[in-house]
C-alpha atoms as a PDB file:
ATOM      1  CA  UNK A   1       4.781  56.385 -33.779  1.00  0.00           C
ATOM      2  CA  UNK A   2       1.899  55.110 -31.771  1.00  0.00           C
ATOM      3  CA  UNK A   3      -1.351  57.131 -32.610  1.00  0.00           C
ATOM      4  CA  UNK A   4      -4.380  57.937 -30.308  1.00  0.00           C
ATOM      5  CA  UNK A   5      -6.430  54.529 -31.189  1.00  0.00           C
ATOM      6  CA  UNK A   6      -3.372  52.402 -31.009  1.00  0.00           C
ATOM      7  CA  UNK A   7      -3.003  53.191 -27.525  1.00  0.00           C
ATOM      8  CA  UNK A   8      -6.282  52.284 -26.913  1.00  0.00           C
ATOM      9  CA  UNK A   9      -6.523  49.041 -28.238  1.00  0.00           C
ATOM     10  CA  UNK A  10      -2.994  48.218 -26.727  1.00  0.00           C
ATOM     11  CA  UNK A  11      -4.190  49.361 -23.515  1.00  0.00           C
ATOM     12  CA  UNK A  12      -7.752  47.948 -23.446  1.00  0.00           C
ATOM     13  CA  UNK A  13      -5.417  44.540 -24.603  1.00  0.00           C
ATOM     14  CA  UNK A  14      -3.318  44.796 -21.264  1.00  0.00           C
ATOM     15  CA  UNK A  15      -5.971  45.266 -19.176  1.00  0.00           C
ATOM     16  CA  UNK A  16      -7.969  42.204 -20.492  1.00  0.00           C
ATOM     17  CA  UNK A  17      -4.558  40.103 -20.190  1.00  0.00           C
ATOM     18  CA  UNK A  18      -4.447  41.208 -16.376  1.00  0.00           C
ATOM     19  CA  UNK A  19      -8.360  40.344 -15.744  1.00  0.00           C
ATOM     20  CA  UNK A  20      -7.312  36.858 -17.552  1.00  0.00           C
ATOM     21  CA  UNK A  21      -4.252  36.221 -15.090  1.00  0.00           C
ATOM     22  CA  UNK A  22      -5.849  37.754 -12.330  1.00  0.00           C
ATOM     23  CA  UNK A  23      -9.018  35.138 -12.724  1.00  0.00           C
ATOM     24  CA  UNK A  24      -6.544  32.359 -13.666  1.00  0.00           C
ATOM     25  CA  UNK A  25      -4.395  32.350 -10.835  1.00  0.00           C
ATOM     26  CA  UNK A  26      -6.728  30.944  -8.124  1.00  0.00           C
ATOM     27  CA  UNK A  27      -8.186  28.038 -10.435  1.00  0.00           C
ATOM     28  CA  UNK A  28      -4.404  27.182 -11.351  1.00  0.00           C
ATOM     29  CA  UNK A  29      -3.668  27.294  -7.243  1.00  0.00           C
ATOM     30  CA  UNK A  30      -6.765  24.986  -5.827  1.00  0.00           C
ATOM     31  CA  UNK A  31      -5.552  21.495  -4.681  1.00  0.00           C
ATOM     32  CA  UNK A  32      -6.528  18.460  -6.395  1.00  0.00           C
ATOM     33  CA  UNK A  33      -8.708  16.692  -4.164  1.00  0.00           C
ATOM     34  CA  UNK A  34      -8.454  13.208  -5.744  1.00  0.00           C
ATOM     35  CA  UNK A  35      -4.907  13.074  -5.276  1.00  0.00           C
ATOM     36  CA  UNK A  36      -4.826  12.063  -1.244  1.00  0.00           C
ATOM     37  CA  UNK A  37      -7.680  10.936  -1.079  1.00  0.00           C
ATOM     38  CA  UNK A  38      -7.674   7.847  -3.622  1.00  0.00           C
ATOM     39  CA  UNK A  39      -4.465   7.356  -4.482  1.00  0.00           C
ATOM     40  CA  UNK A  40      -3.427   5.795  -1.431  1.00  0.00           C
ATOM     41  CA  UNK A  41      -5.708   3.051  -1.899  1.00  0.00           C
ATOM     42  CA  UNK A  42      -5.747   2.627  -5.433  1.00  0.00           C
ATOM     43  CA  UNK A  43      -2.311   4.039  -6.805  1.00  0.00           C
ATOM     44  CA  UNK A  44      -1.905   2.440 -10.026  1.00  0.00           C
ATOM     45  CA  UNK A  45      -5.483   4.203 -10.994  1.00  0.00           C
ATOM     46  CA  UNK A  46      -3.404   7.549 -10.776  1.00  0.00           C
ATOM     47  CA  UNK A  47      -0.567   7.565 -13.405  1.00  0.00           C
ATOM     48  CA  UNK A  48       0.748  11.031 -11.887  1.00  0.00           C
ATOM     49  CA  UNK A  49       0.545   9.387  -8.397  1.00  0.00           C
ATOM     50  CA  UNK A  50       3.955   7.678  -7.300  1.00  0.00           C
ATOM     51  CA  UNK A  51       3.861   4.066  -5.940  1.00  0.00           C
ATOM     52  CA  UNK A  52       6.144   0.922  -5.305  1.00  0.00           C
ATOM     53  CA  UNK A  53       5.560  -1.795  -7.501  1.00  0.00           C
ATOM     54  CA  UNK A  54       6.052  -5.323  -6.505  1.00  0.00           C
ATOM     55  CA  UNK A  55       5.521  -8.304  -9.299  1.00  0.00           C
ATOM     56  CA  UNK A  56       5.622 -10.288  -6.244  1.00  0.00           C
ATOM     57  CA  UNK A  57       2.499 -11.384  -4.021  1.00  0.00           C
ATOM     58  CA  UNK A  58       1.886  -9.409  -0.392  1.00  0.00           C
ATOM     59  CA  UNK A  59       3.189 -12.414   1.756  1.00  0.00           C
ATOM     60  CA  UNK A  60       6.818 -12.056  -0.450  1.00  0.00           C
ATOM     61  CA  UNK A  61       6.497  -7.787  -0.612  1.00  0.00           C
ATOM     62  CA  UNK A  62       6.286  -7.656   3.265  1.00  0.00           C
ATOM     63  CA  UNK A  63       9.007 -10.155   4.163  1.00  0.00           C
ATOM     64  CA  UNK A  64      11.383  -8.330   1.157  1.00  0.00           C
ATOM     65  CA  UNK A  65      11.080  -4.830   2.170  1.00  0.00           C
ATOM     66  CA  UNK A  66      12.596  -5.565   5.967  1.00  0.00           C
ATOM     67  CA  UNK A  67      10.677  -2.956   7.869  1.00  0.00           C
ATOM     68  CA  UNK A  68       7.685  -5.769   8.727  1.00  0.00           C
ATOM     69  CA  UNK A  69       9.629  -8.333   9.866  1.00  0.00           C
ATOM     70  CA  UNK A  70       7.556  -8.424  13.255  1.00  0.00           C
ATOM     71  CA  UNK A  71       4.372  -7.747  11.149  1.00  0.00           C
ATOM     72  CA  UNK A  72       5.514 -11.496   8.794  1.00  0.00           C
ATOM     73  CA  UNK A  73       6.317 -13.052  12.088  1.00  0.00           C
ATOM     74  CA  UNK A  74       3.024 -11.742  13.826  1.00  0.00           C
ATOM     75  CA  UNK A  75       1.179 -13.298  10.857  1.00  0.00           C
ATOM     76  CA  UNK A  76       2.953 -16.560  10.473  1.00  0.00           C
ATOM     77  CA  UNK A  77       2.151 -17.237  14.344  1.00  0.00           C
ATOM     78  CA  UNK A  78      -1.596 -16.495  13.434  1.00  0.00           C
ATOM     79  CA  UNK A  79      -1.436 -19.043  10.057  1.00  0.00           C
ATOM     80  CA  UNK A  80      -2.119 -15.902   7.909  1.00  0.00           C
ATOM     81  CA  UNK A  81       0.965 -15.690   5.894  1.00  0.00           C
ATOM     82  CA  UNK A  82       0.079 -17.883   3.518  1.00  0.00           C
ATOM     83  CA  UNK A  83      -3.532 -16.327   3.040  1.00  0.00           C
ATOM     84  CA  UNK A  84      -1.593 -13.142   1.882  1.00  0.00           C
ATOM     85  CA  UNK A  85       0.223 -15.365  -1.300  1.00  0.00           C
ATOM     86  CA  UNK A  86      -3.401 -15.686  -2.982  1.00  0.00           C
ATOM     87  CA  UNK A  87      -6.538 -14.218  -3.045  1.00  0.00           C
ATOM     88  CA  UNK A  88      -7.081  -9.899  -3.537  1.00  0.00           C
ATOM     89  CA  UNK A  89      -6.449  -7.476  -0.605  1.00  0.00           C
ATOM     90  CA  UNK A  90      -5.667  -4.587   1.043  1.00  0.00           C
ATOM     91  CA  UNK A  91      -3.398  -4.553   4.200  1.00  0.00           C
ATOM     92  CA  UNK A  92      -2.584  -2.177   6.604  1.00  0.00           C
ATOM     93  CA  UNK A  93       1.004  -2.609   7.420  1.00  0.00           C
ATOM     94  CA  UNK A  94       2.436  -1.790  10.930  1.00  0.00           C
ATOM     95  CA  UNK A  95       6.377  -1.350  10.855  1.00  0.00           C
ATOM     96  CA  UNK A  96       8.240  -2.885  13.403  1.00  0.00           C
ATOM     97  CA  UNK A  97       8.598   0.660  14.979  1.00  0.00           C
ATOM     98  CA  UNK A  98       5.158   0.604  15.306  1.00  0.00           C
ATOM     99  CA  UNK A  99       5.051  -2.650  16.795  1.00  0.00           C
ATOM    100  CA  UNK A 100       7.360  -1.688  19.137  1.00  0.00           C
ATOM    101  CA  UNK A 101       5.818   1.096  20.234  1.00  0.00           C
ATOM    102  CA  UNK A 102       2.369  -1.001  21.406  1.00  0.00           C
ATOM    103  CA  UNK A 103       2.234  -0.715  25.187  1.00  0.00           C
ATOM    104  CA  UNK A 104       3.155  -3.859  27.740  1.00  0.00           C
ATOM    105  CA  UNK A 105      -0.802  -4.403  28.485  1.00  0.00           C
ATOM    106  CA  UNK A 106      -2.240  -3.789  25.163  1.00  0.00           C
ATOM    107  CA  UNK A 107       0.857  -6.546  23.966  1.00  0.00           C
ATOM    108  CA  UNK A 108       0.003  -8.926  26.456  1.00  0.00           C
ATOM    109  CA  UNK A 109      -3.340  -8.638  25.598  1.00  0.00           C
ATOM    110  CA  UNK A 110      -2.395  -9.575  21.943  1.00  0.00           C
ATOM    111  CA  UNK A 111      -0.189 -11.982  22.497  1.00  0.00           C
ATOM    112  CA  UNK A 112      -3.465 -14.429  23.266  1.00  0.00           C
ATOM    113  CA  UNK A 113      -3.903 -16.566  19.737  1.00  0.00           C
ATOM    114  CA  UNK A 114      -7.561 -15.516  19.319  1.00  0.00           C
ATOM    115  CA  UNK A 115      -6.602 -11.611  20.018  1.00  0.00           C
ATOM    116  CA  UNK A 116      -3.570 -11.952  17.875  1.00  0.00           C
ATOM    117  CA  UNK A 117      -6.101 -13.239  15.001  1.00  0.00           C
ATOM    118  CA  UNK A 118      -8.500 -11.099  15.665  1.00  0.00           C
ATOM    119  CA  UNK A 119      -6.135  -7.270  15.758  1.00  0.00           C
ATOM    120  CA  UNK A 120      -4.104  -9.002  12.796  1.00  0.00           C
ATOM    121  CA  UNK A 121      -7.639  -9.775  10.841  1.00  0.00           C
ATOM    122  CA  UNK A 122      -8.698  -6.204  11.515  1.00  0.00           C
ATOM    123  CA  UNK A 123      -5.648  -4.990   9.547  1.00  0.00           C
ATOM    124  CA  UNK A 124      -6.898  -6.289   6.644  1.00  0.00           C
ATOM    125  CA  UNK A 125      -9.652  -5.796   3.922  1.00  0.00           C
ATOM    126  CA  UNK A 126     -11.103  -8.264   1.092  1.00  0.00           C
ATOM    127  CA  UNK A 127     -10.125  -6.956  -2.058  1.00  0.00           C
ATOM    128  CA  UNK A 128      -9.458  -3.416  -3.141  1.00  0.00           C
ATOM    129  CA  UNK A 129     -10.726  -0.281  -1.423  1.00  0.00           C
ATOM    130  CA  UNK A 130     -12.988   2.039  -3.588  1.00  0.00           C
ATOM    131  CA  UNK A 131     -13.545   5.333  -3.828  1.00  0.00           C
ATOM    132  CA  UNK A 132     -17.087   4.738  -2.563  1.00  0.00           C
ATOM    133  CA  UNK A 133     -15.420   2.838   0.521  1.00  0.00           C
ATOM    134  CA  UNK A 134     -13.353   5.951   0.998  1.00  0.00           C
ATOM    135  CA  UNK A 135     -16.061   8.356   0.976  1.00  0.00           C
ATOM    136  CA  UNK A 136     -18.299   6.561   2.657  1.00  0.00           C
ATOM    137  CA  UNK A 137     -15.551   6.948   5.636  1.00  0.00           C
ATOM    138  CA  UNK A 138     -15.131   3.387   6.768  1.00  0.00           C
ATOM    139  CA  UNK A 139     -14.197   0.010   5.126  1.00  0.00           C
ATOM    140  CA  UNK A 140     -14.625  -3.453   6.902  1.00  0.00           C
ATOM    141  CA  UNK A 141     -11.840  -5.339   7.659  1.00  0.00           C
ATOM    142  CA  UNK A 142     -11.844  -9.321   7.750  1.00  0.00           C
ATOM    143  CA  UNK A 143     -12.069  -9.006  11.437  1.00  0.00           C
ATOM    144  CA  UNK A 144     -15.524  -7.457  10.595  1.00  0.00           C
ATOM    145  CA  UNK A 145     -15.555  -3.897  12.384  1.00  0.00           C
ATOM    146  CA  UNK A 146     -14.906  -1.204  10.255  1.00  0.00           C
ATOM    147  CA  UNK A 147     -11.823   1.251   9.975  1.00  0.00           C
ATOM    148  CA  UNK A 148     -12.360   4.564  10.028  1.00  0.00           C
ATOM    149  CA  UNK A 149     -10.946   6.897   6.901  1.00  0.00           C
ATOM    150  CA  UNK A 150     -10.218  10.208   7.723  1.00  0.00           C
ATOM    151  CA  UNK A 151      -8.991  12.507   4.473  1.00  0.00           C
ATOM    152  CA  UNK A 152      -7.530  16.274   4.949  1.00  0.00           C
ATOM    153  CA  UNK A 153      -7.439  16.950   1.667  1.00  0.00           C
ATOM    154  CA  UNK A 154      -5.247  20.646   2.487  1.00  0.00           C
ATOM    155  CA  UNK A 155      -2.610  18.839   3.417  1.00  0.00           C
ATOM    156  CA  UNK A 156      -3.181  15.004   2.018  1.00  0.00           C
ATOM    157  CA  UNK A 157      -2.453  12.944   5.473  1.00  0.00           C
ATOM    158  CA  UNK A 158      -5.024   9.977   5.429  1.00  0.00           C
ATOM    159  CA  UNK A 159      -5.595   8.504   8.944  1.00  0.00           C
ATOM    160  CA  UNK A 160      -6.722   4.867   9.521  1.00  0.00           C
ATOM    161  CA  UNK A 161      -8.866   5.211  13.220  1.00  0.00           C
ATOM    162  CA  UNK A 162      -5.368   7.105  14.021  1.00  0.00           C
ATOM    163  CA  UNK A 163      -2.833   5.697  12.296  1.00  0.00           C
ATOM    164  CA  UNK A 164      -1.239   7.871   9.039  1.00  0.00           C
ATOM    165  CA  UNK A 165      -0.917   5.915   5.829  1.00  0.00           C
ATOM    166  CA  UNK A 166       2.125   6.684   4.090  1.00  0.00           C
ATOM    167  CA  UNK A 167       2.859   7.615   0.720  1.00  0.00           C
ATOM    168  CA  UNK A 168       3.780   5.945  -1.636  1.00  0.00           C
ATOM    169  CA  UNK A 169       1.516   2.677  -1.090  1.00  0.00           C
ATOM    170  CA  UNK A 170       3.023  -0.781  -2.623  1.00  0.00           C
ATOM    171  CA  UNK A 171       1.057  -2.527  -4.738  1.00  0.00           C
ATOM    172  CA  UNK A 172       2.027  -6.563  -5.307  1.00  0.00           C
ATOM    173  CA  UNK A 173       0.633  -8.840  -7.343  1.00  0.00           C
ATOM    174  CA  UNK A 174      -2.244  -9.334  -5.582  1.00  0.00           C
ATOM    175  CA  UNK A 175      -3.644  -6.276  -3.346  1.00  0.00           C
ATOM    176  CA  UNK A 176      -2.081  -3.282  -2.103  1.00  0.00           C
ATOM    177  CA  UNK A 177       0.162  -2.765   0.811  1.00  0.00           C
ATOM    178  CA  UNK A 178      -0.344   0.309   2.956  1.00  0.00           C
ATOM    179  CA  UNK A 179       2.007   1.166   5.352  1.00  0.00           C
ATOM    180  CA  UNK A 180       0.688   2.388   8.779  1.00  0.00           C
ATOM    181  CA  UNK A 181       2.582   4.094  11.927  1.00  0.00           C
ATOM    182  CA  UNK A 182       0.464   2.424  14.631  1.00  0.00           C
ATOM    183  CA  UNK A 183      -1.229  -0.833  15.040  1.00  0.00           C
ATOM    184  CA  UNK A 184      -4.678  -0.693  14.411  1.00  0.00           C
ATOM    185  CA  UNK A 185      -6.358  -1.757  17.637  1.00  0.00           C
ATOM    186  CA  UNK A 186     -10.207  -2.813  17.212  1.00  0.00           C
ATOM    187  CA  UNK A 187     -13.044  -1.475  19.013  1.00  0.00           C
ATOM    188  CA  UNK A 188     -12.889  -2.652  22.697  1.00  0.00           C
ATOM    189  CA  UNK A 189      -9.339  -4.111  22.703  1.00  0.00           C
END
């Protein structure tokens, strides 16, 4: 049988465990921040982070996967293919849906060889993006205007200017392949 002081301690004992749980719950519930808004840019950096893996360069990735064939054929008309089988970068990777959702002017526009270089340039960056890129809110592309990075960390979307970046990001042999919804369009195009 329990006496007077035992049912003290055991109740001063359940009341610390429900102070404990009640403080512990909030900390447990807050987001991680890092996760959307590195990981799509660096994903092997992030062993719980999911990504594609490709042993193969980003020229071979893109053509392989099948939803960039106009993307490949966009960048074999502008001689950039084969830029994408060496050297370290980043690309921002239209699908075809995307490419076929450009408007009539905006394609005519682009379909002029120094345009075409010049939106297909702006779709890609030197090297890997950093987290100090990212924060910063902007990396330069090879076209040499800046995209804009947008992060809502609540719900982990990461915009290019306004394109989303999808999860889970590629990375190949040589840079990282991010795919995009839109095609990035550079100031005053």
């Amino acid at each position: 049988m329990l006496n007077k002081n035992s049912i003290k301690k055991l109740t001063c004992l359940v009341a610390i465990a429900g102070v404990t749980t009640a403080i512990g719950f909030p900390v447990l519930a807050k987001p991680r921040s890092f996760y959307p808004r590195y990981a799509l840019f660096q994903p092997s950096a992030y062993s719980s982070v999911p990504y594609r893996n490709s042993e193969k360069d980003i020229a071979q990735t893109l053509i392989q996967d099948g939803k960039f064939a106009n993307l490949v054929d966009e960048l074999k008309q502008a001689g950039l293919l084969d830029t994408l089988k060496q050297g370290n970068y980043t690309i921002f990777a239209p699908t075809d849906k995307a490419f076929n959702a450009v408007p009539k002017d905006v394609f005519k526009r682009y379909s002029q060889s120094a345009n075409r270089m010049k939106v297909l340039k702006y779709h890609l960056v030197a090297g890997e993006i950093t987290k100090e890129k990212v924060d910063s809110g902007a990396v330069k592309t090879l076209e040499g205007q800046p995209v804009k990075i947008v992060v809502d960390d609540s719900t982990g979307t990461v915009k290019l200017n306004n394109a989303i970046g999808k999860y889970p990001s590629t990375v190949a042999s040589n840079g990282v392949i991010i795919e995009v919804n839109e095609v990035l369009l550079p100031t005053g195009f």
